[in-house]
C-alpha atoms as a PDB file:
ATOM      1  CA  UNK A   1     128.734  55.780  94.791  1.00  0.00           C
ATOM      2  CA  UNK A   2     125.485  56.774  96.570  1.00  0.00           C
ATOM      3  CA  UNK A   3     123.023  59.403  95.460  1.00  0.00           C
ATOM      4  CA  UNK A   4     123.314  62.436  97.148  1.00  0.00           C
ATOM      5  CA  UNK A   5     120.272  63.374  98.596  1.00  0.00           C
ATOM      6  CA  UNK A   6     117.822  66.004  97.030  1.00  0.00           C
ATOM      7  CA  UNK A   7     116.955  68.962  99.515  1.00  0.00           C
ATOM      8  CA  UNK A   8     113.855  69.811  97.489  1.00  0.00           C
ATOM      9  CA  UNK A   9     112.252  67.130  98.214  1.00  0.00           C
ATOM     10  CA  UNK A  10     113.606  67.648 101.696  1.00  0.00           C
ATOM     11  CA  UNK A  11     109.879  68.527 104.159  1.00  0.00           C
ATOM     12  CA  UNK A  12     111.837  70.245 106.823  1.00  0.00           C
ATOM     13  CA  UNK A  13     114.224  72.350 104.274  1.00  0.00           C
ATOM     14  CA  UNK A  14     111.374  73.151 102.628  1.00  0.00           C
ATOM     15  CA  UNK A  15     109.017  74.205 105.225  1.00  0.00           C
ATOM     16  CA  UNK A  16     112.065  76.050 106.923  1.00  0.00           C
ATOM     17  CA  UNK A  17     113.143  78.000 103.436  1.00  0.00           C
ATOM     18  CA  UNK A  18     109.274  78.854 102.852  1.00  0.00           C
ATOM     19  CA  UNK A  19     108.714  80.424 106.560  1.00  0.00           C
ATOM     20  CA  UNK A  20     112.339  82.849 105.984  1.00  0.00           C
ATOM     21  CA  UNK A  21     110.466  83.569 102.953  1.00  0.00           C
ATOM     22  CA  UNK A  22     107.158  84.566 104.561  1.00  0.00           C
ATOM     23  CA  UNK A  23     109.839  86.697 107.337  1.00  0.00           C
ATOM     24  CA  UNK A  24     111.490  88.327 104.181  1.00  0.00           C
ATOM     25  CA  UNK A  25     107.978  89.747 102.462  1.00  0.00           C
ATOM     26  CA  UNK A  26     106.528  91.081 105.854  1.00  0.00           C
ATOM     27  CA  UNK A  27     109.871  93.477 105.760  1.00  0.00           C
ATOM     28  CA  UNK A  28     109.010  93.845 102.633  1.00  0.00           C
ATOM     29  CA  UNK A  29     105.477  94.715 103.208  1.00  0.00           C
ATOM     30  CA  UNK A  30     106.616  97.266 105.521  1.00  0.00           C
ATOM     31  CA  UNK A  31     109.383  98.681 102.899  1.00  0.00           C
ATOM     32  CA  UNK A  32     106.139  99.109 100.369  1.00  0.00           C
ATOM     33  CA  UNK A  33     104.342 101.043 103.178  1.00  0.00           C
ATOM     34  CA  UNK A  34     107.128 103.152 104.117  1.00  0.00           C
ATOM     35  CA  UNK A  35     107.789 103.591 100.248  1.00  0.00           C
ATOM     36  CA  UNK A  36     104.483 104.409  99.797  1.00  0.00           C
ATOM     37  CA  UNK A  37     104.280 107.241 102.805  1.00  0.00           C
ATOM     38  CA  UNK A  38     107.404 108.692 101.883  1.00  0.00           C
ATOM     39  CA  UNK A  39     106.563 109.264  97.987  1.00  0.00           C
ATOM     40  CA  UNK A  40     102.756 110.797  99.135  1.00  0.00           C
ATOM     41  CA  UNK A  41     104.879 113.126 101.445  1.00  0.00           C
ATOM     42  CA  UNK A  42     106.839 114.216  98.969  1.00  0.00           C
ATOM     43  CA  UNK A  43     104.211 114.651  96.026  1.00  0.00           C
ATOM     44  CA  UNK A  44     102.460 116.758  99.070  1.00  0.00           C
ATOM     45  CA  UNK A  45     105.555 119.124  99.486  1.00  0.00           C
ATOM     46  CA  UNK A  46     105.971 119.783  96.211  1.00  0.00           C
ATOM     47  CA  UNK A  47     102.947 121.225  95.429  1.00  0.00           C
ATOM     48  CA  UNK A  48     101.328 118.463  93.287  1.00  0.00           C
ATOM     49  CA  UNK A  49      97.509 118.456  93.559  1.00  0.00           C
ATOM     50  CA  UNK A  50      96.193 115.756  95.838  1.00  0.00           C
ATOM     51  CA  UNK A  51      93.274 114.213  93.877  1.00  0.00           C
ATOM     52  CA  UNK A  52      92.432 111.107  94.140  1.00  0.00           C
ATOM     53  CA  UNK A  53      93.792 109.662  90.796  1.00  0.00           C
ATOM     54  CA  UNK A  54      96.992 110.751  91.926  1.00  0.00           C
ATOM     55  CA  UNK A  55      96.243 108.983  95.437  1.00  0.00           C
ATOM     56  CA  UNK A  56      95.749 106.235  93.718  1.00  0.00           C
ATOM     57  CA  UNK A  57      98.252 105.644  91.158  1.00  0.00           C
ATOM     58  CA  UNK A  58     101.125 106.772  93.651  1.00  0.00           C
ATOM     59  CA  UNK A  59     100.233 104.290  96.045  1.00  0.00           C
ATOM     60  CA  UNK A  60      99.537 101.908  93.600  1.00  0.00           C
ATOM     61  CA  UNK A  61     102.584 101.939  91.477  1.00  0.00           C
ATOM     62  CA  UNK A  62     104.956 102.098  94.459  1.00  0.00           C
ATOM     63  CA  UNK A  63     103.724  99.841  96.546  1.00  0.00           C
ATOM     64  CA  UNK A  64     103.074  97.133  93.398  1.00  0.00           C
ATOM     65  CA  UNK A  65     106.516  98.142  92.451  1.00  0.00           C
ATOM     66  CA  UNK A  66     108.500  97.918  95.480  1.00  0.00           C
ATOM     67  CA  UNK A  67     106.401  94.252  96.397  1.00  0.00           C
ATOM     68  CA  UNK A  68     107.395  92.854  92.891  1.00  0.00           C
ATOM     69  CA  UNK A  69     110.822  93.620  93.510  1.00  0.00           C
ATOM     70  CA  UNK A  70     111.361  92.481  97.205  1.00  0.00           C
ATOM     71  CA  UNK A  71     109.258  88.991  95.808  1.00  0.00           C
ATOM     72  CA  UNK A  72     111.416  88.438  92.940  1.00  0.00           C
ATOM     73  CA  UNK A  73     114.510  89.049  95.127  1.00  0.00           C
ATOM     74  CA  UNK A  74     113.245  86.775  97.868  1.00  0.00           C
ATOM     75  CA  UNK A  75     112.541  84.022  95.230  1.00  0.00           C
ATOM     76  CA  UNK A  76     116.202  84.108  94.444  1.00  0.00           C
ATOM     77  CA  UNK A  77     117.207  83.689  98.343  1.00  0.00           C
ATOM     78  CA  UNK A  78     114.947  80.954  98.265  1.00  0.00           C
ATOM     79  CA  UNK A  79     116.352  79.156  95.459  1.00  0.00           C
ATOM     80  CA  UNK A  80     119.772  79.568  96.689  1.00  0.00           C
ATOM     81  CA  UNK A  81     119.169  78.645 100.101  1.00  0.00           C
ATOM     82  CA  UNK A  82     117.229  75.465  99.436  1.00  0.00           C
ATOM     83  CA  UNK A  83     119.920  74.086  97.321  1.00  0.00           C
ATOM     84  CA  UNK A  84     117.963  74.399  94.363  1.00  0.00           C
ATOM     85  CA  UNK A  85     120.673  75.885  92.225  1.00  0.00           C
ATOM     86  CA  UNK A  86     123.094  73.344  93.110  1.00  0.00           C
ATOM     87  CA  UNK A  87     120.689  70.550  92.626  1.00  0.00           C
ATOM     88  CA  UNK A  88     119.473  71.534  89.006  1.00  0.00           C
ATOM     89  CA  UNK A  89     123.176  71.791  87.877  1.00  0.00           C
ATOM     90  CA  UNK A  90     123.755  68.330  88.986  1.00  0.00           C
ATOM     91  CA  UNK A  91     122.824  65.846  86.163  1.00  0.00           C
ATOM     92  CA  UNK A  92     120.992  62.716  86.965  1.00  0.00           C
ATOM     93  CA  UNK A  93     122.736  59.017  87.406  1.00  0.00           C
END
């Protein structure tokens, strides 16, 4: 019985799975942004004094936050999608 073959070592899967993930953290970027406007408009409604520790640590915190998330995610689609979860669960003959 032939060895099937292994899509990670697969160039063109590779390169293909690593450019959806590139697509995938620009809409992520852009999540972080909006994440990021959205929780300084709300601070600013509320009353909370706009100094610039609070500038910072909003925008930091969010933005680190939501980008952790949407990376961690996307490293999952890219596992799955690559066959890489398939492949490890396979044992060796």
């Amino acid at each position: 019985m032939p060895k099937p073959r292994n899509r990670l070592s697969d160039p063109a899967q590779a390169a293909r799975a690593w450019a959806r993930y590139r697509w995938l953290m620009r809409w992520v970027l852009a999540a972080a942004v909006a994440s990021v406007a959205a929780a300084l408009y709300y601070l600013k409604k509320a009353g909370a004094p706009m100094t610039a520790a609070l500038l910072i640590a909003t925008t930091a915190g969010v933005a680190l936050t939501v980008l952790l998330a949407g990376a961690l995610m996307g490293l999952i689609f890219l596992s799955s999608g690559t066959g890489h979860d398939e492949d490890v669960t396979r044992p060796d003959e």
